[in-house]
C-alpha atoms as a PDB file:
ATOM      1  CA  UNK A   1      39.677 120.657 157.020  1.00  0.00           C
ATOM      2  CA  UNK A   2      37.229 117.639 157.776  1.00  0.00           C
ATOM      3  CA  UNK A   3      35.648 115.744 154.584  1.00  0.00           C
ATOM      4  CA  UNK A   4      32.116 114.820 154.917  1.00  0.00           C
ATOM      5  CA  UNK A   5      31.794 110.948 153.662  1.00  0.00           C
ATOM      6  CA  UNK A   6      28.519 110.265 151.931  1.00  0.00           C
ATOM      7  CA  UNK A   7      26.542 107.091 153.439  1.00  0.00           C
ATOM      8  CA  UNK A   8      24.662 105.126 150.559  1.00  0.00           C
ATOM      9  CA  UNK A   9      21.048 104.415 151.029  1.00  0.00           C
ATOM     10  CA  UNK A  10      20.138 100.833 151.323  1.00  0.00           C
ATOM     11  CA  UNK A  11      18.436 100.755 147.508  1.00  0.00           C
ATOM     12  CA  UNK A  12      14.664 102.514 148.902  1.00  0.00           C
ATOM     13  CA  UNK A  13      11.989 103.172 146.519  1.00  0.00           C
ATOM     14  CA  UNK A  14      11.423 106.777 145.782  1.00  0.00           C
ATOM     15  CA  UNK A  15       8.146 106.803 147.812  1.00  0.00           C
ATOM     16  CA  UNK A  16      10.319 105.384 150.824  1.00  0.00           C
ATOM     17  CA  UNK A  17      12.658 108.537 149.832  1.00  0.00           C
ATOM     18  CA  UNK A  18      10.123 110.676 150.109  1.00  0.00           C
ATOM     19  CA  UNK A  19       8.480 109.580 152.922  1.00  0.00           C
ATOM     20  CA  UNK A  20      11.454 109.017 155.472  1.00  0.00           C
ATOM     21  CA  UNK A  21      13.834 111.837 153.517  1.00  0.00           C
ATOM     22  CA  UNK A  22      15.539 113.818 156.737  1.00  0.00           C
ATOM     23  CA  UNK A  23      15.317 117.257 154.737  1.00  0.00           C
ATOM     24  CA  UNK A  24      13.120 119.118 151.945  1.00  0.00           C
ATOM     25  CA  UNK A  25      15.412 119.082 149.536  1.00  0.00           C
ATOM     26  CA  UNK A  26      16.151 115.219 149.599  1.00  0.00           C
ATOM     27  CA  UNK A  27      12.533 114.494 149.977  1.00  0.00           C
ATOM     28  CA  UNK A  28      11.904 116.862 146.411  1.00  0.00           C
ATOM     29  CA  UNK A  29      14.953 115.487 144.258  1.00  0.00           C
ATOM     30  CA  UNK A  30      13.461 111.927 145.486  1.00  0.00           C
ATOM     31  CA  UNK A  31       9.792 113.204 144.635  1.00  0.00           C
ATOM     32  CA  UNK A  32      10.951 113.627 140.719  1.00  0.00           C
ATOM     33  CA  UNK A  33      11.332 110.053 140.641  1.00  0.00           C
ATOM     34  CA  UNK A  34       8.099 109.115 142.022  1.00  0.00           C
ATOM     35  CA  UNK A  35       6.398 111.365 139.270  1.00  0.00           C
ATOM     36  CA  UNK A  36       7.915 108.363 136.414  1.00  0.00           C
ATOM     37  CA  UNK A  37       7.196 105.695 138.497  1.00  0.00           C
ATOM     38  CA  UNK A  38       3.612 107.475 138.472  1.00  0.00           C
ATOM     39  CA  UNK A  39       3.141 109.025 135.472  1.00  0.00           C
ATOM     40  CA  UNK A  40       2.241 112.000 137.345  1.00  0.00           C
ATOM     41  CA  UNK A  41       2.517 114.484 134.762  1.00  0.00           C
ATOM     42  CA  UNK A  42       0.196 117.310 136.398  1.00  0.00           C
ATOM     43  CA  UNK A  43       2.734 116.833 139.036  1.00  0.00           C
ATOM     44  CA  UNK A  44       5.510 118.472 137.478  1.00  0.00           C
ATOM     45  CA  UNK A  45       4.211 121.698 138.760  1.00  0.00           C
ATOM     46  CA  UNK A  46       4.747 120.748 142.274  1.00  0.00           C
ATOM     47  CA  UNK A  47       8.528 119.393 142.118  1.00  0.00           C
ATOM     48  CA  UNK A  48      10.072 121.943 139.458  1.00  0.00           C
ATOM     49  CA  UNK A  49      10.595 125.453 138.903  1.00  0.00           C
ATOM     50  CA  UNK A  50       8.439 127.055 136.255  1.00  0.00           C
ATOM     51  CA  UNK A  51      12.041 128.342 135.339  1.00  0.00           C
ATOM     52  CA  UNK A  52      14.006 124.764 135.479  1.00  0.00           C
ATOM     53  CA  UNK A  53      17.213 124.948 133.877  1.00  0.00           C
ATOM     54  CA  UNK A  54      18.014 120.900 132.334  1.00  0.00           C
ATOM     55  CA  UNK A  55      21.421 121.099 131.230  1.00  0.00           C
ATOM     56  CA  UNK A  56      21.518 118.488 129.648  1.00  0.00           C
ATOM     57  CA  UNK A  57      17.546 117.545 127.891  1.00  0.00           C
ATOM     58  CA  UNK A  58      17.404 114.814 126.095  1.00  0.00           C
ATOM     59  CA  UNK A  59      17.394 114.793 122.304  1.00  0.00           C
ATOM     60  CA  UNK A  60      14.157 116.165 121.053  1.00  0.00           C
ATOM     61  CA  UNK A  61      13.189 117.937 124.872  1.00  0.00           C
ATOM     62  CA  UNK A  62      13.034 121.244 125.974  1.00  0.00           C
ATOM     63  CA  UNK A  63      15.550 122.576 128.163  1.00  0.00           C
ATOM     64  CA  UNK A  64      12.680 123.381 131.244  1.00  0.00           C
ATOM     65  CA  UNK A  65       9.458 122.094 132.996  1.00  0.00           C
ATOM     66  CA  UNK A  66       7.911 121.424 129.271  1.00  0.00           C
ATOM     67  CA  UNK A  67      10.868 119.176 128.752  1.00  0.00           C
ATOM     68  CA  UNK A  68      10.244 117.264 131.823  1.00  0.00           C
ATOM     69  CA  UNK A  69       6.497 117.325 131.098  1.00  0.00           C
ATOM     70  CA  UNK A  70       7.708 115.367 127.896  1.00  0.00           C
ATOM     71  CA  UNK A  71      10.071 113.155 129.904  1.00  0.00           C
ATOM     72  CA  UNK A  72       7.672 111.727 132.509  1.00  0.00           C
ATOM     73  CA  UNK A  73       5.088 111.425 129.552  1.00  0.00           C
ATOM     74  CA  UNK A  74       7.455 109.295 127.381  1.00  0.00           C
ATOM     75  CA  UNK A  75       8.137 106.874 130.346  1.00  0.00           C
ATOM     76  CA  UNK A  76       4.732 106.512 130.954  1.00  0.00           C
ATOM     77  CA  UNK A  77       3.425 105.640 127.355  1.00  0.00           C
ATOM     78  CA  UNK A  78       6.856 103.464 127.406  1.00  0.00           C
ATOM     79  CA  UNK A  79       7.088 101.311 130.134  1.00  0.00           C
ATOM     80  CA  UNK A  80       5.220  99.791 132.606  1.00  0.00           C
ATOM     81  CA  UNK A  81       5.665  99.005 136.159  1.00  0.00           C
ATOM     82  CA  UNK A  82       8.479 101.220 136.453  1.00  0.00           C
ATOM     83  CA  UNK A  83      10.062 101.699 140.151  1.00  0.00           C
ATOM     84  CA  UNK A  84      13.187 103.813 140.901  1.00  0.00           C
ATOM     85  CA  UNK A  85      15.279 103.096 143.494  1.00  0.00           C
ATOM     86  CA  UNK A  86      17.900 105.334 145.128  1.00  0.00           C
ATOM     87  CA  UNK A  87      21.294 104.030 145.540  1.00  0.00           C
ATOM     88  CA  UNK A  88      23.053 107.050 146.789  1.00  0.00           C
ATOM     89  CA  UNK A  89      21.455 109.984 147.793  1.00  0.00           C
ATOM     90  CA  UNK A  90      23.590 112.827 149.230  1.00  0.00           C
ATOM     91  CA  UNK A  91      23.212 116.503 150.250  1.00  0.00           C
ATOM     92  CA  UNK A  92      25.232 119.324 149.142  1.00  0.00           C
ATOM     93  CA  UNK A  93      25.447 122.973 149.923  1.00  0.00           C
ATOM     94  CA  UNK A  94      23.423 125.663 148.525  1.00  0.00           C
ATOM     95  CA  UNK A  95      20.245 123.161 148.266  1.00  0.00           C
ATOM     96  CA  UNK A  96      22.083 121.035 145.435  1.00  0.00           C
ATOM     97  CA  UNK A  97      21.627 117.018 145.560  1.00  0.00           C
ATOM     98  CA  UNK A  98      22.855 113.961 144.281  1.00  0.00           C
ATOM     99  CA  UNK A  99      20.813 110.881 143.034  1.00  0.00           C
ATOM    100  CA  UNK A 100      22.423 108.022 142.004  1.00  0.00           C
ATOM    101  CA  UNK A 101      19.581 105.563 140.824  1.00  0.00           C
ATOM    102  CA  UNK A 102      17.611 102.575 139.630  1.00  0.00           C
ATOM    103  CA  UNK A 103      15.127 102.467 137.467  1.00  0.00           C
ATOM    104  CA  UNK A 104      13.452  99.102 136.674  1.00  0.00           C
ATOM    105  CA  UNK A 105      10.547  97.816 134.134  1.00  0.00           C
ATOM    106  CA  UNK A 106       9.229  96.050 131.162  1.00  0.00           C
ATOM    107  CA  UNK A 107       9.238  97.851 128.020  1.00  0.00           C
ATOM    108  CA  UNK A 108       5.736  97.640 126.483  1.00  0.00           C
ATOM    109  CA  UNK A 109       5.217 100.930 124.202  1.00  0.00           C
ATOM    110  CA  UNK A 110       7.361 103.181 121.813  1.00  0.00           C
ATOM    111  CA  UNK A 111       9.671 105.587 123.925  1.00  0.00           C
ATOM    112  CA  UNK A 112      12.683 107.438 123.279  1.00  0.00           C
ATOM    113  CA  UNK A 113      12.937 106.155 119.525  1.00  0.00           C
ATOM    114  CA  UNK A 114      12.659 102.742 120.453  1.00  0.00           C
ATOM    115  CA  UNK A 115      10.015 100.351 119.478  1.00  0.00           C
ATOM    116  CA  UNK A 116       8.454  98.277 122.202  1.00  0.00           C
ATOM    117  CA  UNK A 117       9.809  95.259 123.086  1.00  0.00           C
ATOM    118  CA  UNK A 118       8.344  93.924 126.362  1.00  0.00           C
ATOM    119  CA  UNK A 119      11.006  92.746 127.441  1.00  0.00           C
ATOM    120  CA  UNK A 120      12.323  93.617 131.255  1.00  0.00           C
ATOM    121  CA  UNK A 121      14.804  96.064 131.935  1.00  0.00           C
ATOM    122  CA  UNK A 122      16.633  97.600 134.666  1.00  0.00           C
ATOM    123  CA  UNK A 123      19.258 100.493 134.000  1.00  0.00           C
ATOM    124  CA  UNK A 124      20.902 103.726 135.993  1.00  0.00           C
ATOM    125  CA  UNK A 125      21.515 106.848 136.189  1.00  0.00           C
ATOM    126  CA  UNK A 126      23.105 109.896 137.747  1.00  0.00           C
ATOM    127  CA  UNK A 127      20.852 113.234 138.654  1.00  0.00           C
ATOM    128  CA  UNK A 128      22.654 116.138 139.940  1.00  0.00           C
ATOM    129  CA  UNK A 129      19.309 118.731 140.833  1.00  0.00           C
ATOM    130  CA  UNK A 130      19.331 121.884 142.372  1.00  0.00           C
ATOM    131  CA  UNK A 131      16.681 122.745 145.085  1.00  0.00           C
ATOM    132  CA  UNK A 132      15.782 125.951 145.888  1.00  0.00           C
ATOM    133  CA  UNK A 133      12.138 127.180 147.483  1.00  0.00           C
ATOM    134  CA  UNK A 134      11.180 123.676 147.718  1.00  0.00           C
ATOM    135  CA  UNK A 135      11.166 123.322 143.531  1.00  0.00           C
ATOM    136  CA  UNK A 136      14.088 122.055 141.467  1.00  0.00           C
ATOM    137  CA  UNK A 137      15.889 124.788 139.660  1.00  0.00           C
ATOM    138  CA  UNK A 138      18.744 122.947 137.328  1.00  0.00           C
ATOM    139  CA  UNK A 139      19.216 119.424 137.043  1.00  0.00           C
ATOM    140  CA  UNK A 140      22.123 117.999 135.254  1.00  0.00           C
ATOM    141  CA  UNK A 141      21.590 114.229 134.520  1.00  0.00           C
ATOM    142  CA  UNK A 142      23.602 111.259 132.645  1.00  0.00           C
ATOM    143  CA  UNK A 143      21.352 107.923 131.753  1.00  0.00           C
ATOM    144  CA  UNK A 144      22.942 104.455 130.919  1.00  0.00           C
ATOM    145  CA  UNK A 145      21.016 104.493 127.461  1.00  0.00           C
ATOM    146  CA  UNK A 146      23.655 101.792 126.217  1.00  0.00           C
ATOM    147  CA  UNK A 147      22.539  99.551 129.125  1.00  0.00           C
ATOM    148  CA  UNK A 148      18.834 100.302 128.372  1.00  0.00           C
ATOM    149  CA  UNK A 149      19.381  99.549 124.675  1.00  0.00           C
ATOM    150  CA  UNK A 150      21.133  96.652 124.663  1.00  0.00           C
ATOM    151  CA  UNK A 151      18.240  95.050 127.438  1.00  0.00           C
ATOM    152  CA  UNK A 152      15.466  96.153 124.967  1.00  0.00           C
ATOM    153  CA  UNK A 153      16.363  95.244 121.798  1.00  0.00           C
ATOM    154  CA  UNK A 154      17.776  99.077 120.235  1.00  0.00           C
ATOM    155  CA  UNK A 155      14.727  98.820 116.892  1.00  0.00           C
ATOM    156  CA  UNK A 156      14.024 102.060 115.862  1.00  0.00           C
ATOM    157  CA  UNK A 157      10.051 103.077 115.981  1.00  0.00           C
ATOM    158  CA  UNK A 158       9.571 104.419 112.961  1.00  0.00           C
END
């Protein structure tokens, strides 16, 4: 039985993802990221199913492409200059994918319950998406919210 060993990417931007991405489903999962560095919210349509399972939403999101609608929105209104970078990026079978990423900015509106502190921040994450007819299906995720909080300043908007 041979193991495959994943090869980490050397930190690219998700546009360099997309653009230099060997397969279709690497360059999709990388084209999610791209759509909250852009606030590319019409976009949505393009990268996910119109039936997206999220496994995991976040607290106050639908489970679907509404959800992610909300998601990309929220990061938009929230922060500014954001840029995700891949870490690891690796290929499984039956068109799932793993992200491991980086997603850097300065926090200049309310988002996620937080009020805006414009102060820098740079925190990670773990995407596990599945991508089948060139859309993501599921997408189980885990964010370093602790990370993001303590960077920010963790005031409630009210």
């Amino acid at each position: 039985m041979s193991t495959t060993i994943a090869t980490p990417v050397t930190a690219k931007t998700a546009r360099e993802m997309v653009e230099s991405a060997p397969t279709a489903a690497l360059r999709i999962a990388s084209r999610n990221y791209e759509l909250y560095d852009t606030g590319d919210v019409a976009g949505v349509d393009e990268v996910f199913a119109v039936d997206l399972v999220d496994h995991n939403p976040v607290a106050g999101a639908e489970s679907g492409i509404e959800g992610m609608r909300m998601l990309i929105a929220a990061v938009r209104d929230g922060f500014t200059g954001t840029e995700h970078r891949i870490l690891f990026q690796q290929q499984l079978r039956d068109g799932w994918v793993v992200n491991h990423w980086q997603m850097t900015g300065t926090h200049t509106g309310d988002a996620f319950g937080l009020t805006a502190s414009g102060k820098p921040l740079a925190f990670n994450g773990t995407d596990i998406v599945r991508v089948l007819d060139d859309k993501i299906t599921e997408i189980y995720h885990v964010e370093e919210l602790l990370q993001l909080t303590a960077q920010v300043g963790a005031e409630s908007a009210q």
